[in-house]
C-alpha atoms as a PDB file:
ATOM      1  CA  UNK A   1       0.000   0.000   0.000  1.00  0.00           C
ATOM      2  CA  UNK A   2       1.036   3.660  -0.710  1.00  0.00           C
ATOM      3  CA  UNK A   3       1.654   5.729   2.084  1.00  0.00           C
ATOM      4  CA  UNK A   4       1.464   9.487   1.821  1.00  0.00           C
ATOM      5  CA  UNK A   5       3.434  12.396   3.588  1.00  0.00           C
ATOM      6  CA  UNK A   6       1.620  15.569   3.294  1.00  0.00           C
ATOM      7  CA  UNK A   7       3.873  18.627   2.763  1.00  0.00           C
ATOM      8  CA  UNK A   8       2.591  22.017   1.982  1.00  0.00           C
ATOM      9  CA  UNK A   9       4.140  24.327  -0.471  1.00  0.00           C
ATOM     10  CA  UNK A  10       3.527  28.085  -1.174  1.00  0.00           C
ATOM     11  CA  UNK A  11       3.153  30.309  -3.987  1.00  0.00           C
ATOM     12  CA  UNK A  12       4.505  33.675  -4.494  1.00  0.00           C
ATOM     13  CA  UNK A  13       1.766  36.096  -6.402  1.00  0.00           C
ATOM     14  CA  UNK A  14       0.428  39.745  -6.175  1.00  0.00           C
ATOM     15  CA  UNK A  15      -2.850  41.010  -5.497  1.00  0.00           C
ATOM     16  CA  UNK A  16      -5.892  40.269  -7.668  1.00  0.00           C
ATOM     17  CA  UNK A  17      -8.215  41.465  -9.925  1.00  0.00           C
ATOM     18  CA  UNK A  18     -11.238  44.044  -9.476  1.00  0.00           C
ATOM     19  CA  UNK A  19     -13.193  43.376  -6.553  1.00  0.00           C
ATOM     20  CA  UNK A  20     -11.198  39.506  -5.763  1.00  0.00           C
ATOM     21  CA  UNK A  21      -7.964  41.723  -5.005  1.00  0.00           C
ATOM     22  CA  UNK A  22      -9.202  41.868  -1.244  1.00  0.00           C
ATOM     23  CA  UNK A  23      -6.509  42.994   0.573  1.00  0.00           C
ATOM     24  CA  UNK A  24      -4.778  45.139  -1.661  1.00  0.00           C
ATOM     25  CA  UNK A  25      -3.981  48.837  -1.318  1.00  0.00           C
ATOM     26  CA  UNK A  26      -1.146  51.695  -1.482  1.00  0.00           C
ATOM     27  CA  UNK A  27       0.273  54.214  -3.674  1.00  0.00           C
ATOM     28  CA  UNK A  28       2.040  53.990  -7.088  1.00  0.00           C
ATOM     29  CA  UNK A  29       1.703  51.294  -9.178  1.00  0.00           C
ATOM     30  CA  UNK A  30       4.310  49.320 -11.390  1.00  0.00           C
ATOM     31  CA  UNK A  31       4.436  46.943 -14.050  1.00  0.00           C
ATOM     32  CA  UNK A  32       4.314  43.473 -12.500  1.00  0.00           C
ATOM     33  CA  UNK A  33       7.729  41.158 -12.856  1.00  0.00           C
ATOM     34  CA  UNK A  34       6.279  37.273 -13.862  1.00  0.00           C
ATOM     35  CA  UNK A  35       8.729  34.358 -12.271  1.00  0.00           C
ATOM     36  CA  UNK A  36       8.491  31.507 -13.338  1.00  0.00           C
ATOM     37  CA  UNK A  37      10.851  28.181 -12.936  1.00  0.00           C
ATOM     38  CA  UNK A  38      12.581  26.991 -16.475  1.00  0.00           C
ATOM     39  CA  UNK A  39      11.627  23.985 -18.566  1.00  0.00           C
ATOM     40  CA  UNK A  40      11.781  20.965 -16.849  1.00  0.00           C
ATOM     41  CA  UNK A  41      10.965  22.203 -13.114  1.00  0.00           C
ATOM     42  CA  UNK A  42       8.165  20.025 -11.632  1.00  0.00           C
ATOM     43  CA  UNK A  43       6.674  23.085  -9.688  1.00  0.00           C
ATOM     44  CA  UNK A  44       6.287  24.802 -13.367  1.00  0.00           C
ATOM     45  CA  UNK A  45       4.810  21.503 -15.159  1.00  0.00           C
ATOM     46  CA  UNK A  46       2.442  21.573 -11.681  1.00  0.00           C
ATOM     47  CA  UNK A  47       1.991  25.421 -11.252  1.00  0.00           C
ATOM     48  CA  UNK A  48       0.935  25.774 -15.117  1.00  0.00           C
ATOM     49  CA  UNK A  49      -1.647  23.030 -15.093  1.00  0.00           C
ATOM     50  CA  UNK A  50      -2.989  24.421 -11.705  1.00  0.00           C
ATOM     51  CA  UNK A  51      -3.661  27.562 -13.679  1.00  0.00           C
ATOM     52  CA  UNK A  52      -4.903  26.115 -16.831  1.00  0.00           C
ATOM     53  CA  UNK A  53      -2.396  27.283 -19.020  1.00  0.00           C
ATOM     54  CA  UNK A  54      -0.065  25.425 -21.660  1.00  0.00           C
ATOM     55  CA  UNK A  55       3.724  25.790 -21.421  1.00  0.00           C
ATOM     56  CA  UNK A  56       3.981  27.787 -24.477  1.00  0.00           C
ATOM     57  CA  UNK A  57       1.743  30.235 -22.833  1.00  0.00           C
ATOM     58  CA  UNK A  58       3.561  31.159 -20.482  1.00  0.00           C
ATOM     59  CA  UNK A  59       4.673  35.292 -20.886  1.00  0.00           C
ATOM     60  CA  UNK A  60       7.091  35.428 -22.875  1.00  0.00           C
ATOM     61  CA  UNK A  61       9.336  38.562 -20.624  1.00  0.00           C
ATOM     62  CA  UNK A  62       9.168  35.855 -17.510  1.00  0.00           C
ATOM     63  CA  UNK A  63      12.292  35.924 -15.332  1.00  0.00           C
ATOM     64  CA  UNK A  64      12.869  32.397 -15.754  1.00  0.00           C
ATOM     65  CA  UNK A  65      14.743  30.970 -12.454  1.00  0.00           C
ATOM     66  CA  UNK A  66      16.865  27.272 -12.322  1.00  0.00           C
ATOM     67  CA  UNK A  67      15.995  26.785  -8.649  1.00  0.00           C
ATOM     68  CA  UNK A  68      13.655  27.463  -6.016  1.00  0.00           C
ATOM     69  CA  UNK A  69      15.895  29.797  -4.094  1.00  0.00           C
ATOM     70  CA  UNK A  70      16.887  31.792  -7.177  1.00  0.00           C
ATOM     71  CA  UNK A  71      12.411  32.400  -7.466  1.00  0.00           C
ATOM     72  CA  UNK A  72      12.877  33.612  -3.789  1.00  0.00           C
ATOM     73  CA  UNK A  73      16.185  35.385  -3.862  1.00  0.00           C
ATOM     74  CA  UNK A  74      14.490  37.487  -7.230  1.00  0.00           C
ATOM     75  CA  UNK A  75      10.923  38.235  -5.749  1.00  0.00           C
ATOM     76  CA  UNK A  76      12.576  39.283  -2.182  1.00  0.00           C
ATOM     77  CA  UNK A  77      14.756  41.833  -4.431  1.00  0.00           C
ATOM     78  CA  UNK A  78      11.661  43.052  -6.379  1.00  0.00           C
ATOM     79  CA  UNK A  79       8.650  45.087  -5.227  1.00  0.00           C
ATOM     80  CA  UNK A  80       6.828  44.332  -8.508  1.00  0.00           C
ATOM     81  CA  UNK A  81       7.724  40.794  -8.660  1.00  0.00           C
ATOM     82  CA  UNK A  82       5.607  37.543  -8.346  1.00  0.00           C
ATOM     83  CA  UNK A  83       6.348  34.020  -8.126  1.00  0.00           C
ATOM     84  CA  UNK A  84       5.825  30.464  -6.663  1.00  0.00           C
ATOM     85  CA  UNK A  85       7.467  27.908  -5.034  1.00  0.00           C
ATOM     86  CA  UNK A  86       6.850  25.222  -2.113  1.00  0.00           C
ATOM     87  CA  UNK A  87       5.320  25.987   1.017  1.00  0.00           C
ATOM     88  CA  UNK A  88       8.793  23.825   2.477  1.00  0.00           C
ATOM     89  CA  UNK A  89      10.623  26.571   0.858  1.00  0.00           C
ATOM     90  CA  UNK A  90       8.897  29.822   2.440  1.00  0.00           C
ATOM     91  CA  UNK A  91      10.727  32.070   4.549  1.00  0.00           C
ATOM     92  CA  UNK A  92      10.262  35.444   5.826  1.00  0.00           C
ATOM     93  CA  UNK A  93      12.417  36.983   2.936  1.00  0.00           C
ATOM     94  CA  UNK A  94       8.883  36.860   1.023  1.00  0.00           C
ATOM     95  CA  UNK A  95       5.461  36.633   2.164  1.00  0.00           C
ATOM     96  CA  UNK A  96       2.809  34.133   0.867  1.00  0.00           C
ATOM     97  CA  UNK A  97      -0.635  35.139  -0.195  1.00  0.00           C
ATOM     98  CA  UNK A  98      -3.993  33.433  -0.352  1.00  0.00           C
ATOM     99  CA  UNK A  99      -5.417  31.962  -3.223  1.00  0.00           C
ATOM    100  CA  UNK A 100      -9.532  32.181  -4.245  1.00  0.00           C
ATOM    101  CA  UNK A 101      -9.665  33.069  -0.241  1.00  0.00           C
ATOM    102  CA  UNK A 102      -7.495  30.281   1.448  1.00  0.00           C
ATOM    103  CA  UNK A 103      -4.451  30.579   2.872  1.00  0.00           C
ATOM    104  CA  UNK A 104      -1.966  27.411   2.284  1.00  0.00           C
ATOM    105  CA  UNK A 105      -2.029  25.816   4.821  1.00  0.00           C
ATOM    106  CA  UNK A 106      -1.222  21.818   6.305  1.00  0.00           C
ATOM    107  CA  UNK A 107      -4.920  21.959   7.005  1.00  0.00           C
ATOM    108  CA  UNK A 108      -6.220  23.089   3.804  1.00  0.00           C
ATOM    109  CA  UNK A 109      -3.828  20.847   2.243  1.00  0.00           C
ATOM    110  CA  UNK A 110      -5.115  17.888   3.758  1.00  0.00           C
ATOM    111  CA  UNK A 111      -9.090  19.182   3.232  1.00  0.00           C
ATOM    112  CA  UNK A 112      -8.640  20.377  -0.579  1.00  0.00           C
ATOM    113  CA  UNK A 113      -9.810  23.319  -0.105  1.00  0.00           C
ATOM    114  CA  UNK A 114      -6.400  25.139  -0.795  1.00  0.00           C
ATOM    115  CA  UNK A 115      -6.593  24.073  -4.661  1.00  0.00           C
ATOM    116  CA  UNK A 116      -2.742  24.716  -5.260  1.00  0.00           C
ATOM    117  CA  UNK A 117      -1.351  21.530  -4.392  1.00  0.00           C
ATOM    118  CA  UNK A 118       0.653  18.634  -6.330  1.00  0.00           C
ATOM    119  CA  UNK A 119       2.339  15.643  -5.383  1.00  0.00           C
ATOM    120  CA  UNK A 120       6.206  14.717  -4.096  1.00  0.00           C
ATOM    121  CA  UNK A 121       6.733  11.603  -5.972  1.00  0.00           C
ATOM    122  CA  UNK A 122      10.455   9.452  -6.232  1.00  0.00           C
ATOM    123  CA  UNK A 123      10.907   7.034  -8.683  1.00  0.00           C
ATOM    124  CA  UNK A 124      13.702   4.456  -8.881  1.00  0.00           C
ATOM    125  CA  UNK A 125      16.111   2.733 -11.162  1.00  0.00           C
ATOM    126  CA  UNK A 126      15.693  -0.435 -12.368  1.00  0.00           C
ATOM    127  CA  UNK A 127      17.669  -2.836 -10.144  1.00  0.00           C
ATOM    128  CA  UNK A 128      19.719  -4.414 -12.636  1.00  0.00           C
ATOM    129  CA  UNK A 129      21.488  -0.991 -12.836  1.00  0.00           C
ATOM    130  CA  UNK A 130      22.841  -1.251  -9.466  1.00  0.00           C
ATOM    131  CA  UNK A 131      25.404  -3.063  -7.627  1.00  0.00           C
ATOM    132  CA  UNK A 132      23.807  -5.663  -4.923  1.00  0.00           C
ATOM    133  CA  UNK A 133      25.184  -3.541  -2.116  1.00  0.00           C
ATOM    134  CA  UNK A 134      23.409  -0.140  -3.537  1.00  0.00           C
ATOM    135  CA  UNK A 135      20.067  -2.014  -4.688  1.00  0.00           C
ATOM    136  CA  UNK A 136      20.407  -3.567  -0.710  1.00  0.00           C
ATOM    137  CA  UNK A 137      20.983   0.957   0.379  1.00  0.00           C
ATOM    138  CA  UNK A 138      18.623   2.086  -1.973  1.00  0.00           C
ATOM    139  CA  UNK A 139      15.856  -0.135  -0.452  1.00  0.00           C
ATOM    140  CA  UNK A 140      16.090   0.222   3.237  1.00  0.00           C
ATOM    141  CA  UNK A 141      16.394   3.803   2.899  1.00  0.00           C
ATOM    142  CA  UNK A 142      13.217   3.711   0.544  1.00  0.00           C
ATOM    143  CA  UNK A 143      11.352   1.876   3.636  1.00  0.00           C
ATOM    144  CA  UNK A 144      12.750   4.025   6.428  1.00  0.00           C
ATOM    145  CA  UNK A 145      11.026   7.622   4.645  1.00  0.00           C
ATOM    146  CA  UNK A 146       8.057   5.128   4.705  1.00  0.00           C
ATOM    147  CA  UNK A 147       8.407   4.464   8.286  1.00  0.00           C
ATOM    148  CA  UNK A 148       6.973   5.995  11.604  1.00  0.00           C
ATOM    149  CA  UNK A 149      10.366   6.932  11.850  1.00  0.00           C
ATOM    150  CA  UNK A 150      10.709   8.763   8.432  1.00  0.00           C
ATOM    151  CA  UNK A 151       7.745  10.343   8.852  1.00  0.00           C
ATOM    152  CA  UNK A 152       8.628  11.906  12.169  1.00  0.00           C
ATOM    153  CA  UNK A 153      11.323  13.911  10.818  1.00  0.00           C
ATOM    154  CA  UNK A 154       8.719  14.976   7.841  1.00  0.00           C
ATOM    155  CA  UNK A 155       6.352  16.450  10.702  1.00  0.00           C
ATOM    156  CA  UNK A 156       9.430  17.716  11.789  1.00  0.00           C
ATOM    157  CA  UNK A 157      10.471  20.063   9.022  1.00  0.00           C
ATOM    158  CA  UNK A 158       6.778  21.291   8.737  1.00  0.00           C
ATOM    159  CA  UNK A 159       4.908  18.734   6.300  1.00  0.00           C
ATOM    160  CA  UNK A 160       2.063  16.292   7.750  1.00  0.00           C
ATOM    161  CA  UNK A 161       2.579  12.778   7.635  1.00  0.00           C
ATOM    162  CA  UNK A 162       0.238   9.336   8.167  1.00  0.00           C
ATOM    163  CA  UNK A 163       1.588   6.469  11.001  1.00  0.00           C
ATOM    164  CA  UNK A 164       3.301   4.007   9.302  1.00  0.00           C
ATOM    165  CA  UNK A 165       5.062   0.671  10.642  1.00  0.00           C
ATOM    166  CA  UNK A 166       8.530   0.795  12.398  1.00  0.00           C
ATOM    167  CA  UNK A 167      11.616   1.074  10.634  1.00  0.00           C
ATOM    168  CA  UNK A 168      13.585  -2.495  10.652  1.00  0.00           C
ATOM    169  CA  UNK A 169      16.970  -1.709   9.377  1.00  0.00           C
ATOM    170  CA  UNK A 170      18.020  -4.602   6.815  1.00  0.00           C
ATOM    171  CA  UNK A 171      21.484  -3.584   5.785  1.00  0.00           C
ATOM    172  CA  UNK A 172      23.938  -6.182   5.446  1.00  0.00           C
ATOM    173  CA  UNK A 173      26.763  -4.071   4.566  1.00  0.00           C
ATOM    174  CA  UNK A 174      27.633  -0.705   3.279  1.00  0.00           C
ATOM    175  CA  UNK A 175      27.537   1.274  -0.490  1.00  0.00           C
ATOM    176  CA  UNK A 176      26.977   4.867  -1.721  1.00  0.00           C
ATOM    177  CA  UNK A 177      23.737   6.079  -3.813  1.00  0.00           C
ATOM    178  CA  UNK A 178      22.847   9.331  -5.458  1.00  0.00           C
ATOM    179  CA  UNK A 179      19.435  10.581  -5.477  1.00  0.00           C
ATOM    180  CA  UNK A 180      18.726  13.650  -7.732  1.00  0.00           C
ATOM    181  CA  UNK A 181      15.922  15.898  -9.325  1.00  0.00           C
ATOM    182  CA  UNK A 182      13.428  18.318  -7.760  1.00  0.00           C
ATOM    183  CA  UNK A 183      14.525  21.031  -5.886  1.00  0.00           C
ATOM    184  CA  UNK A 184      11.447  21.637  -4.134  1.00  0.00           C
ATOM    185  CA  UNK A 185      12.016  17.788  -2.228  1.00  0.00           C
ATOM    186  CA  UNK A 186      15.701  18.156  -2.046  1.00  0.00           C
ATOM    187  CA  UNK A 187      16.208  20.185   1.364  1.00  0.00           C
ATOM    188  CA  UNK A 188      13.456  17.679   2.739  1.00  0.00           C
ATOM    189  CA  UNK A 189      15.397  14.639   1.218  1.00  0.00           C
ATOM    190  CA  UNK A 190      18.407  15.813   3.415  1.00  0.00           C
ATOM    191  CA  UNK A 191      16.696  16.249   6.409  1.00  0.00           C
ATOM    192  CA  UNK A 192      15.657  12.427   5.456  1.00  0.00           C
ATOM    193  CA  UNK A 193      19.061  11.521   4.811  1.00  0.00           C
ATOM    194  CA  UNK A 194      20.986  12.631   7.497  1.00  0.00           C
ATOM    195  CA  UNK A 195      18.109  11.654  10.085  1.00  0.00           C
ATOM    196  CA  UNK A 196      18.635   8.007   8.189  1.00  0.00           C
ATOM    197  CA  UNK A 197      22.700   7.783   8.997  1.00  0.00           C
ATOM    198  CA  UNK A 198      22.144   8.820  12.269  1.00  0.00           C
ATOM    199  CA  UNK A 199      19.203   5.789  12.324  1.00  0.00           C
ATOM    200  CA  UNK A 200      22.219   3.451  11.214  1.00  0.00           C
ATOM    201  CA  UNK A 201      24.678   4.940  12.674  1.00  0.00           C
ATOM    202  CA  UNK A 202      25.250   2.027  15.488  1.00  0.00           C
ATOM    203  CA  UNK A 203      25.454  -0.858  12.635  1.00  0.00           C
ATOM    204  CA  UNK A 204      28.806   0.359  11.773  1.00  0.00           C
ATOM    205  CA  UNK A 205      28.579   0.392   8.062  1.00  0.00           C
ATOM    206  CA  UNK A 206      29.839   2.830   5.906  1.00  0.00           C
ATOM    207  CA  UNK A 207      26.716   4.429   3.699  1.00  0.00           C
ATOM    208  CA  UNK A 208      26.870   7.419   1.528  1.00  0.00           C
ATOM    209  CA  UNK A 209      24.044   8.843   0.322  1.00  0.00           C
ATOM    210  CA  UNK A 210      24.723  12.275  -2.040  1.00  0.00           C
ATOM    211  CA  UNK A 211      21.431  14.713  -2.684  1.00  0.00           C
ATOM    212  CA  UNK A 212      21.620  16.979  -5.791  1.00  0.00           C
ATOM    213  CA  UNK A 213      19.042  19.122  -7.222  1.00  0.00           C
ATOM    214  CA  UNK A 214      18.464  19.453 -10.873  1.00  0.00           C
ATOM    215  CA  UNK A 215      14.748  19.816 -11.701  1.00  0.00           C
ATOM    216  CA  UNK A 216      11.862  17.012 -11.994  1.00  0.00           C
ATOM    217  CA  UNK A 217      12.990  16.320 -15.096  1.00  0.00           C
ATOM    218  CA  UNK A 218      16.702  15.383 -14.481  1.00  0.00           C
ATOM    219  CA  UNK A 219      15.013  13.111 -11.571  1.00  0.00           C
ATOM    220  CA  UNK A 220      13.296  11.255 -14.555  1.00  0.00           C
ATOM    221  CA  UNK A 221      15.975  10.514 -16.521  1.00  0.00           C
ATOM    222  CA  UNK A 222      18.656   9.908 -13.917  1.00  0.00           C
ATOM    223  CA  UNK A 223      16.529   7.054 -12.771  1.00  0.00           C
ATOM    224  CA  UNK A 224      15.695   5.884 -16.204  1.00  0.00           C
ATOM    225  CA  UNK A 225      19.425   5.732 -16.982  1.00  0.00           C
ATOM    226  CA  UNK A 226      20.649   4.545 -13.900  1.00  0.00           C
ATOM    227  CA  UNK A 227      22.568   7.481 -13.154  1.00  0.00           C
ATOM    228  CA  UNK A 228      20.680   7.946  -9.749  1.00  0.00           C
ATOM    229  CA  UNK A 229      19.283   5.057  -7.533  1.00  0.00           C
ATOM    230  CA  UNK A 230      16.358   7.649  -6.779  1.00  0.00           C
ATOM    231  CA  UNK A 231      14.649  10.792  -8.581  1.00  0.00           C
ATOM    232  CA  UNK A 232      13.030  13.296  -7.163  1.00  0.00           C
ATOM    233  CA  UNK A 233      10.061  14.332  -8.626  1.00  0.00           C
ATOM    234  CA  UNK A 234       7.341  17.178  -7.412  1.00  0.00           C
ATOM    235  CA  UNK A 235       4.539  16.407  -9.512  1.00  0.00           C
ATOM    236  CA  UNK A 236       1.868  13.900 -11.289  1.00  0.00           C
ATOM    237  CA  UNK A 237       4.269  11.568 -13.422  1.00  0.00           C
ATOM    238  CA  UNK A 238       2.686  11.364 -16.833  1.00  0.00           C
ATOM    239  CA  UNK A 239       1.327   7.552 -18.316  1.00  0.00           C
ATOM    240  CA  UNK A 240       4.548   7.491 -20.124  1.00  0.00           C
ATOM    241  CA  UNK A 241       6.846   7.742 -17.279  1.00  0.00           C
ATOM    242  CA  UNK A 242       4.416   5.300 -14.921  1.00  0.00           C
ATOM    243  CA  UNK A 243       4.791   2.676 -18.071  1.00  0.00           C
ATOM    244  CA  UNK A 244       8.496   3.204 -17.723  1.00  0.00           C
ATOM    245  CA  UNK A 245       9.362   2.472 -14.065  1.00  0.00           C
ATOM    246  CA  UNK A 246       6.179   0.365 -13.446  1.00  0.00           C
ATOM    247  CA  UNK A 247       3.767   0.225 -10.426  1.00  0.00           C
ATOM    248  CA  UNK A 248       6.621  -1.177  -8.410  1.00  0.00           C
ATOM    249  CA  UNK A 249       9.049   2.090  -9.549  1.00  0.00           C
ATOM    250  CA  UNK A 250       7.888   4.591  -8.118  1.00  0.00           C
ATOM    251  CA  UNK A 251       6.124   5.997  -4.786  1.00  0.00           C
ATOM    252  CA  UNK A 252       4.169   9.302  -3.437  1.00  0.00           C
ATOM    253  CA  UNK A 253       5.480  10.250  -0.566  1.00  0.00           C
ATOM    254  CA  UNK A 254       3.959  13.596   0.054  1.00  0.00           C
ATOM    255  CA  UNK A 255       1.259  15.909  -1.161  1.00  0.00           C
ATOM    256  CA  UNK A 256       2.751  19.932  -1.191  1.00  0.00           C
ATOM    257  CA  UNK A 257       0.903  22.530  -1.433  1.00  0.00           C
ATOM    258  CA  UNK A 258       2.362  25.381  -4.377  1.00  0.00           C
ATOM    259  CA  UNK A 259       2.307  29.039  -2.615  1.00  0.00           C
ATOM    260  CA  UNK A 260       2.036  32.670  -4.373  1.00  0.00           C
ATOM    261  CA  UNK A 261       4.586  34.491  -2.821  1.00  0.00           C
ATOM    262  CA  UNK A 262       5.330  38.450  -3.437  1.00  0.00           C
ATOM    263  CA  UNK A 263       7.893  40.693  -1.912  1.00  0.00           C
ATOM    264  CA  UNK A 264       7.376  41.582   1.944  1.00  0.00           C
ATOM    265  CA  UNK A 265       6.207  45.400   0.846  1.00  0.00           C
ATOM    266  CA  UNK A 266       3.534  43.866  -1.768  1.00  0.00           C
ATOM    267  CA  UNK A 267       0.446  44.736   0.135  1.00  0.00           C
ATOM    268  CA  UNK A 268      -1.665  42.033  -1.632  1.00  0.00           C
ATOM    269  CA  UNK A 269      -3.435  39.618   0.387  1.00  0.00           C
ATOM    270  CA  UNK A 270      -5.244  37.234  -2.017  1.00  0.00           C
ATOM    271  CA  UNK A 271      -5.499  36.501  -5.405  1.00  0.00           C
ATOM    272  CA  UNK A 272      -7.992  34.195  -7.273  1.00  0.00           C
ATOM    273  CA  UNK A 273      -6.524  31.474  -9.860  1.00  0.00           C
ATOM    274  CA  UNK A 274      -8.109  33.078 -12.703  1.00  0.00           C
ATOM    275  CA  UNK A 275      -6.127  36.316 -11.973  1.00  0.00           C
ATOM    276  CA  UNK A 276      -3.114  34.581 -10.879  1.00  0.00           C
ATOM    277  CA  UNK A 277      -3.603  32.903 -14.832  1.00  0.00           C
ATOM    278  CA  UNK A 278      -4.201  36.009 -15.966  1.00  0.00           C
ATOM    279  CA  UNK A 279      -0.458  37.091 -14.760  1.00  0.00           C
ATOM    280  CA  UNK A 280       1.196  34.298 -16.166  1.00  0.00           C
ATOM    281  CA  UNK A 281      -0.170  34.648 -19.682  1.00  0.00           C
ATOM    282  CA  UNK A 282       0.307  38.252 -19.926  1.00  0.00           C
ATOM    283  CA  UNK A 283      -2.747  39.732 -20.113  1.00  0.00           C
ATOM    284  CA  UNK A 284      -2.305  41.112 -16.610  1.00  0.00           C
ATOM    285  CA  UNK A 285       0.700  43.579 -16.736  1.00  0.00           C
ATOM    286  CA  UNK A 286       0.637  46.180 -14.505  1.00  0.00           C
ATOM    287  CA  UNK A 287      -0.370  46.250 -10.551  1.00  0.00           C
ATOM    288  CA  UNK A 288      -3.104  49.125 -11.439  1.00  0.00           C
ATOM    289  CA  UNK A 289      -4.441  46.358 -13.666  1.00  0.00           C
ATOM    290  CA  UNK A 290      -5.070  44.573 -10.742  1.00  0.00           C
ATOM    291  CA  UNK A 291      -6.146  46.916  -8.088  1.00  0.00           C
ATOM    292  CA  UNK A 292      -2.730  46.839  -6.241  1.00  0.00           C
ATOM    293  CA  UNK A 293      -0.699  50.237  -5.439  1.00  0.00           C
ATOM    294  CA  UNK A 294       2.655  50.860  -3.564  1.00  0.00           C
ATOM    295  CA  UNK A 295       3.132  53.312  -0.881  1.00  0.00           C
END
């Protein structure tokens, strides 16, 4: 049986439309700086279908960011600027706004009714790609983010997680693995990791385990290759890609919510999807568009 960790994730927006943009208020108003994640980003493939909008549609003057901390790093350095990454992710360099009324919350997560929300999915190489010693690695850590154990250092980090069975460690010696992909689940894969060694850490065997962040798409094909033991993925896999690694190859392990986030002197509140769409396609340029002005 699948067992699900719920994370929440948040996404970084301005104010809204006509009467929606509840919340909003100021002084002068600006043209509004779109940022997006590049091709290949999970949160993207996730945040565009969440909006109804194709890739191609995307505005084409988008400040197009590799990682998640680059979308936080440019929207925290912007008064005009808009983006959206995991809830994981927020800090207080940028504040998160609500979306068609609700904030993003665990709760609202977990209920639906926060509608910005996708999956944390890893998906695995085919055994015969690794060594007996890695396939032997690769598995026990697999059950231990499954376990009660795993999951404790998931409610940890902020995410919401479902009881699960003890960890049994089954490691008959040691091997190094490298998981890669998303870098919305990498700084909780980490946490995962290192809480894992320390797990192990009385069996005496030497276990590497290297984390590196890429995108959802360089998850896929570094499992597919065999280049990674594990990729990290942060959204629906496609029919394709479940045909590929097979009902066995892959698990969810949490559901994350995707936040609008704006820069800390933004005095939007709330935005509704439609005008959050409306943003990303273009047709929304300016804050005075939107009922938003700056003090």
């Amino acid at each position: 049986m699948k067992k699900f960790l719920l994370a929440v994730a948040t996404i970084a927006l301005a104010c809204g439309i006509g009467v929606a943009a509840v919340g909003c208020g100021g002084g002068d108003d600006g043209d509004i700086t779109v940022v997006s994640r590049v091709v290949g980003s999970g949160t993207r493939d996730a945040f565009m279908e969440l909006i109804g909008l194709e890739d191609d549609q995307l505005f084409e003057d988008s400040s197009l960011q590799q990682e998640t901390q680059n979308v936080i790093t440019t929207v925290s350095g912007n008064d005009k600027a808009i983006g959206y990454i995991s809830l994981g992710s927020l800090n207080d360099n940028v504040k998160d706004i609500k979306v068609d009324g609700v904030d993003a919350t665990e709760e609202n997560i977990k209920s639906g009714s926060y509608k910005m929300a996708r999956p944390f999915v890893l998906v695995w190489t085919d055994s015969s790609k690794l060594s007996a010693a890695e396939k032997e690695l690769r598995d026990d850590f697999l059950n231990y983010m499954m376990s009660t154990e795993g999951q404790a250092v998931v409610s940890a980090e902020g995410y919401v997680s479902v009881s699960s069975e003890a960890y049994t460690c089954s490691l008959t010696q040691g091997a190094t693995i490298r998981i890669s992909g998303s870098t919305s689940v990498a700084p909780l894969m980490v946490e995962l990791v290192d809480a894992y060694k320390q797990e192990i850490s009385n069996t005496g065997y030497s276990v590497t385990i290297n984390v590196e962040q890429g995108g959802s798409g360089v998850g896929i094909n570094d499992a597919k290759s065999g280049e990674s033991a594990i990729g990290m993925v942060s959204r629906e896999l496609s029919d394709s890609e479940i045909t590929t690694f097979g009902e066995s190859g892959y698990e969810t392990i949490a559901q994350d919510g995707i936040a609008i986030i704006v820069n800390n002197n933004n005095p939007c509140t709330n935005l509704t999807v439609a005008q959050i769409k409306g943003i990303y396609e273009g047709s929304v340029r300016n804050w005075s568009d939107v009922g938003v002005e700056f003090n």
